[in-house]
C-alpha atoms as a PDB file:
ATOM      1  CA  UNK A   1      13.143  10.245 -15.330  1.00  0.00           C
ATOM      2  CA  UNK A   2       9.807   9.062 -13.273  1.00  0.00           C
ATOM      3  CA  UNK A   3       6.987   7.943 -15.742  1.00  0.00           C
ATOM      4  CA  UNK A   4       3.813   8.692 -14.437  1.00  0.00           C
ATOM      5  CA  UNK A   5       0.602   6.305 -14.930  1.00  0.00           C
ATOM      6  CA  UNK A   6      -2.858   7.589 -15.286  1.00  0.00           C
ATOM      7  CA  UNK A   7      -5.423   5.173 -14.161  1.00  0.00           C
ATOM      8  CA  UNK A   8      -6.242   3.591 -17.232  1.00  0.00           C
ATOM      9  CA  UNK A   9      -2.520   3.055 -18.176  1.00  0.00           C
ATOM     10  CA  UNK A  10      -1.972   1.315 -15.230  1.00  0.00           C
ATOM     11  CA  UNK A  11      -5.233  -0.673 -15.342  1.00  0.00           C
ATOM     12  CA  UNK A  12      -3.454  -1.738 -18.977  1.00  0.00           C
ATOM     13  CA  UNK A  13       0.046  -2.796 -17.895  1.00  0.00           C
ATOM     14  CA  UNK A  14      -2.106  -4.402 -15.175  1.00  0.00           C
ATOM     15  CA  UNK A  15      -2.823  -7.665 -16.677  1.00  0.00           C
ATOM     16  CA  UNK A  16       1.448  -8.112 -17.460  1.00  0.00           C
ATOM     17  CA  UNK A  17       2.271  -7.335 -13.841  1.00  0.00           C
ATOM     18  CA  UNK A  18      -0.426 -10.096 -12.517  1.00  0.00           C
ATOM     19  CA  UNK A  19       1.090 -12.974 -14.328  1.00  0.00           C
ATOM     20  CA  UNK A  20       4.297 -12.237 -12.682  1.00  0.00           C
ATOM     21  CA  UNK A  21       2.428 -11.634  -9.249  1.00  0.00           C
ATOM     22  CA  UNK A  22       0.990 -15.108  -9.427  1.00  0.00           C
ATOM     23  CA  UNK A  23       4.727 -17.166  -9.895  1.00  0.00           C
ATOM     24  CA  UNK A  24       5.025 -14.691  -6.933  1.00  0.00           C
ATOM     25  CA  UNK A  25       2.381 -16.059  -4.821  1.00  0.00           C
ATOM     26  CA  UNK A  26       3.242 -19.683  -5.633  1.00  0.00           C
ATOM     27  CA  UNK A  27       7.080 -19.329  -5.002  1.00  0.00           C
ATOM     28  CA  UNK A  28       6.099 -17.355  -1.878  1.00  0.00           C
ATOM     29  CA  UNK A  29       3.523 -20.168  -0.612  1.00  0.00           C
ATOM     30  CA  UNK A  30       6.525 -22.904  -1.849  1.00  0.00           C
ATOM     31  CA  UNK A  31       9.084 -20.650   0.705  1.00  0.00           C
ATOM     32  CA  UNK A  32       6.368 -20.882   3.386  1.00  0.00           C
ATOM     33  CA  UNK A  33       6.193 -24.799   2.718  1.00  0.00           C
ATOM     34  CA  UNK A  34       9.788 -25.022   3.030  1.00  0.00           C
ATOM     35  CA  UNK A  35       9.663 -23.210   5.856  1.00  0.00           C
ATOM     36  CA  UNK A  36       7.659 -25.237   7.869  1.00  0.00           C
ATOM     37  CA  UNK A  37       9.039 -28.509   6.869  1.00  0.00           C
ATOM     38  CA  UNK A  38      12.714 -27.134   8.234  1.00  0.00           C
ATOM     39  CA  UNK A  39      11.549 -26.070  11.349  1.00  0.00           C
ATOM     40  CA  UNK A  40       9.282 -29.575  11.277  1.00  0.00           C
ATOM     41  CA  UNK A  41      12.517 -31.397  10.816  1.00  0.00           C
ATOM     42  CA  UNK A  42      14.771 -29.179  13.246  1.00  0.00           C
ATOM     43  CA  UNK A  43      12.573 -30.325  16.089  1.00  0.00           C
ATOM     44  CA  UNK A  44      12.963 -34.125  15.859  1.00  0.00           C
ATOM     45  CA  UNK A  45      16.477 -36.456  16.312  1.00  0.00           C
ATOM     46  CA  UNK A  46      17.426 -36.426  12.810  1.00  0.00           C
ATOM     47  CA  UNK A  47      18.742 -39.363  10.710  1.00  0.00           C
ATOM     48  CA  UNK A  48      20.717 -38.893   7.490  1.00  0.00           C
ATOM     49  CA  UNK A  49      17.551 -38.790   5.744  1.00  0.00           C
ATOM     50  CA  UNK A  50      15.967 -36.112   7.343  1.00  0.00           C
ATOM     51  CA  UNK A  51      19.218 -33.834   7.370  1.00  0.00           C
ATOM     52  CA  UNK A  52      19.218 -34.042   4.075  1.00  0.00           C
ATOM     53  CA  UNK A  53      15.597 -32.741   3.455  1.00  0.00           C
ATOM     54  CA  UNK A  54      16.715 -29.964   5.790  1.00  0.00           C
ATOM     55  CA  UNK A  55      19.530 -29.132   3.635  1.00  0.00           C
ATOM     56  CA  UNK A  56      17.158 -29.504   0.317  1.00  0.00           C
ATOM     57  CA  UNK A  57      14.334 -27.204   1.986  1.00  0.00           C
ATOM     58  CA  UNK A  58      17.477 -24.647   2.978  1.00  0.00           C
ATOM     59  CA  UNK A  59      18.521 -24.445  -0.863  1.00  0.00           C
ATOM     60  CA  UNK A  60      15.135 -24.548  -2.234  1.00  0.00           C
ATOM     61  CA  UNK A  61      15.016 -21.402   0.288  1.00  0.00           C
ATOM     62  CA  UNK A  62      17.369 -19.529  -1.517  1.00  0.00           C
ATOM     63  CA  UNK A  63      16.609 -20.474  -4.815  1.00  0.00           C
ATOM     64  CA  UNK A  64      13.094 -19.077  -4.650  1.00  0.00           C
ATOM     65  CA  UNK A  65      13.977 -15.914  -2.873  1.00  0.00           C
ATOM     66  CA  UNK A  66      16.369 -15.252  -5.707  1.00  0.00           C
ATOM     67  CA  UNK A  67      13.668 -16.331  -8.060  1.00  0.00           C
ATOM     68  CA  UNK A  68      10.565 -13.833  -6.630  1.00  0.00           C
ATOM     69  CA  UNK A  69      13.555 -10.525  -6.940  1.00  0.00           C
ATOM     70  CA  UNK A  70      14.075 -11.661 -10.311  1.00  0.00           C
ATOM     71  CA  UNK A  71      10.182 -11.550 -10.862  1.00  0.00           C
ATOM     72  CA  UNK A  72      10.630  -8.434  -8.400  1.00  0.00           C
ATOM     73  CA  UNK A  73      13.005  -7.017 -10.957  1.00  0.00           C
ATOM     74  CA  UNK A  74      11.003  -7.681 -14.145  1.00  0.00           C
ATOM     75  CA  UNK A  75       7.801  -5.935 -12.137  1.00  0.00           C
ATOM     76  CA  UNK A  76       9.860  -3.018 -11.328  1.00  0.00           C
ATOM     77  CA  UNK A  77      11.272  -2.503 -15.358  1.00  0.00           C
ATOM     78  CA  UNK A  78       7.642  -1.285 -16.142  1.00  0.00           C
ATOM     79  CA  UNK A  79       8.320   1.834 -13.948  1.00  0.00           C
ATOM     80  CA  UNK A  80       6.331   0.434 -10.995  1.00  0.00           C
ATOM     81  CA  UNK A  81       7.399  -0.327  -7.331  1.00  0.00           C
ATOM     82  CA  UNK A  82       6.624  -3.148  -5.352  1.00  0.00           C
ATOM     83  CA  UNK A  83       5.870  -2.453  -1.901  1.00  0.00           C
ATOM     84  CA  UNK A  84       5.721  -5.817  -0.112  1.00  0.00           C
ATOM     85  CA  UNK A  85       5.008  -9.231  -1.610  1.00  0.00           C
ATOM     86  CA  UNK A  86       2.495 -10.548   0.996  1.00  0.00           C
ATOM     87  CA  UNK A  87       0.153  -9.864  -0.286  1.00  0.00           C
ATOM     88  CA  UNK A  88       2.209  -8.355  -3.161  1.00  0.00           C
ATOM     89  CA  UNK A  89       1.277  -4.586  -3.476  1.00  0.00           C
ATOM     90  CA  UNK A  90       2.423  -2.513  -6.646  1.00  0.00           C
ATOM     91  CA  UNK A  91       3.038   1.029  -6.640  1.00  0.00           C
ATOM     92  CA  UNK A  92       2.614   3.200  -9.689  1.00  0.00           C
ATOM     93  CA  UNK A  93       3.655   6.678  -9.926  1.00  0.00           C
ATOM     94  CA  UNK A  94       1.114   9.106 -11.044  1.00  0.00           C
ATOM     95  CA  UNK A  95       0.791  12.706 -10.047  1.00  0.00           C
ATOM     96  CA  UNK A  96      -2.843  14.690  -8.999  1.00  0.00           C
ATOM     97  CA  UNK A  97      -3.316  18.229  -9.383  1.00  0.00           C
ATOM     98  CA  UNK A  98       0.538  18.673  -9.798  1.00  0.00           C
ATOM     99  CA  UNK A  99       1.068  16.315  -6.942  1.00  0.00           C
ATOM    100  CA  UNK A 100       2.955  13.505  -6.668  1.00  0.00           C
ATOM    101  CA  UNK A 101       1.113   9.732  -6.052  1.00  0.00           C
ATOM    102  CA  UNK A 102       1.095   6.792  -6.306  1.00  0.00           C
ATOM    103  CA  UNK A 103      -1.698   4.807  -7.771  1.00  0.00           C
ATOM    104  CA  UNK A 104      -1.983   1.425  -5.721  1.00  0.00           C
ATOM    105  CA  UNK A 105      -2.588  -2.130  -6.619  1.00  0.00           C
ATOM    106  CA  UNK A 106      -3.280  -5.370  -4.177  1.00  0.00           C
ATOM    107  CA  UNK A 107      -2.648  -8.795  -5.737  1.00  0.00           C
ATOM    108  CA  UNK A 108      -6.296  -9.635  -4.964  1.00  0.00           C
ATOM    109  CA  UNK A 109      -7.890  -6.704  -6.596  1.00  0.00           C
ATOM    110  CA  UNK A 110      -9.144  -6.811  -9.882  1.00  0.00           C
ATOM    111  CA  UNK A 111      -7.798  -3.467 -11.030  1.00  0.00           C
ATOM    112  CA  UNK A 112      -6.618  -0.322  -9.952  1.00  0.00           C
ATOM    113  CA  UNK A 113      -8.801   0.918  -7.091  1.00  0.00           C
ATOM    114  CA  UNK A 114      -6.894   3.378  -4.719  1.00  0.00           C
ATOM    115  CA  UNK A 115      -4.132   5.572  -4.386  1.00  0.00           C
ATOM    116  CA  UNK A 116      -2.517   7.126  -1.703  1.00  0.00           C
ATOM    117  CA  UNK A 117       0.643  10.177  -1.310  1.00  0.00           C
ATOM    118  CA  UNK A 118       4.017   9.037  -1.679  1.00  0.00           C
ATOM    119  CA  UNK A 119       4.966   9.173   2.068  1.00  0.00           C
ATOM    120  CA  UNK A 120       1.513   7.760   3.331  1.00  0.00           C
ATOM    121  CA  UNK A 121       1.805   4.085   2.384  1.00  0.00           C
ATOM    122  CA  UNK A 122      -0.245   1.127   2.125  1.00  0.00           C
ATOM    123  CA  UNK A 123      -2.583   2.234   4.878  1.00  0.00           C
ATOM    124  CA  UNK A 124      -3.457   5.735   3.557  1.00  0.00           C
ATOM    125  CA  UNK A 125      -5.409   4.655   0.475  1.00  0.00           C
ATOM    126  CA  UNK A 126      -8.196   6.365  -0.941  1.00  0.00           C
ATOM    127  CA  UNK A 127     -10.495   5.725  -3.304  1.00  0.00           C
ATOM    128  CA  UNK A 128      -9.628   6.715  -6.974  1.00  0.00           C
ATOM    129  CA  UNK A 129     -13.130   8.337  -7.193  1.00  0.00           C
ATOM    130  CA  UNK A 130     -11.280  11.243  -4.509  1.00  0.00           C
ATOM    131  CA  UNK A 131      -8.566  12.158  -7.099  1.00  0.00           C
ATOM    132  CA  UNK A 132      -8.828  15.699  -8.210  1.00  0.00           C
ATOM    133  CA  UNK A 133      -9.622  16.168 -12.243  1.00  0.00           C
ATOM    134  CA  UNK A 134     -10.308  13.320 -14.819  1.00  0.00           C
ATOM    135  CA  UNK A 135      -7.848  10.222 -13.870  1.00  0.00           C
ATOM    136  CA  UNK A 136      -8.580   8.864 -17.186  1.00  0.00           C
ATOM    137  CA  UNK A 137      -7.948  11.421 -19.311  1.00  0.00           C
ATOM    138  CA  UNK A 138      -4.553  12.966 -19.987  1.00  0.00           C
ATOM    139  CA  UNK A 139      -4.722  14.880 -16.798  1.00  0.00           C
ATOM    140  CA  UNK A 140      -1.887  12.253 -15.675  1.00  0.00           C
ATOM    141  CA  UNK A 141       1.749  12.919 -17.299  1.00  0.00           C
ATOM    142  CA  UNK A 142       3.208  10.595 -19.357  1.00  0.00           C
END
């Protein structure tokens, strides 16, 4: 069964979820690091040494991608989807005038700002302020 947010329970979960966005953003800017130091190191003659940073920036690669789904997971067990992870964007199901939404958060936002419908994405978002009724209110299922 779909739980549905209002705006204000979302904007209270909100604070949880952004802890776990920010090991997000530094394991993601660590991949990116290791990244560029691989490819740094693919593009020279290589002595022992600097195969065996390549091999260390491979399997510190893999260790934080399997660390950010486990924070992915641990998002997603407060009944919220995450759409993309840079920037991370969380989706949280809410419905307006009997329709299905989702109310929409951006790692760099402060709270919960826009929504958009479930097959418009990232790039349809509106303004709360457009949502039919009272967002705050119990207008939202639980």
């Amino acid at each position: 069964m779909i739980r549905y947010f209002s705006v204000r329970e979302a904007n209270a979960i909100l604070p949880q979820i952004k802890v776990l966005v920010e090991e997000i953003a530094e394991k993601r800017d660590e991949i990116y690091y290791n990244i560029m130091r691989y490819e740094e190191l693919s593009e020279v003659e290589r002595t022992d040494r600097e195969e065996l940073e390549m091999m260390y920036a491979k399997s510190m690669i893999r260790i934080l991608e399997s660390e950010i789904k486990e924070l992915i997971d641990t998002i997603q067990n407060f009944g919220v989807l995450v759409k993309g992870i840079d920037p991370v964007i969380v989706d949280f199901p809410a419905q307006n005038d009997g329709e299905e939404i989702f109310l929409c958060w951006k790692e760099d936002e402060e709270e919960i700002l826009y929504w958009h419908g479930i097959h418009e994405g990232f790039r349809g978002r509106k303004p709360i302020s457009l949502l039919k009724g009272k967002p705050n209110k119990s207008y939202f299922n639980f």
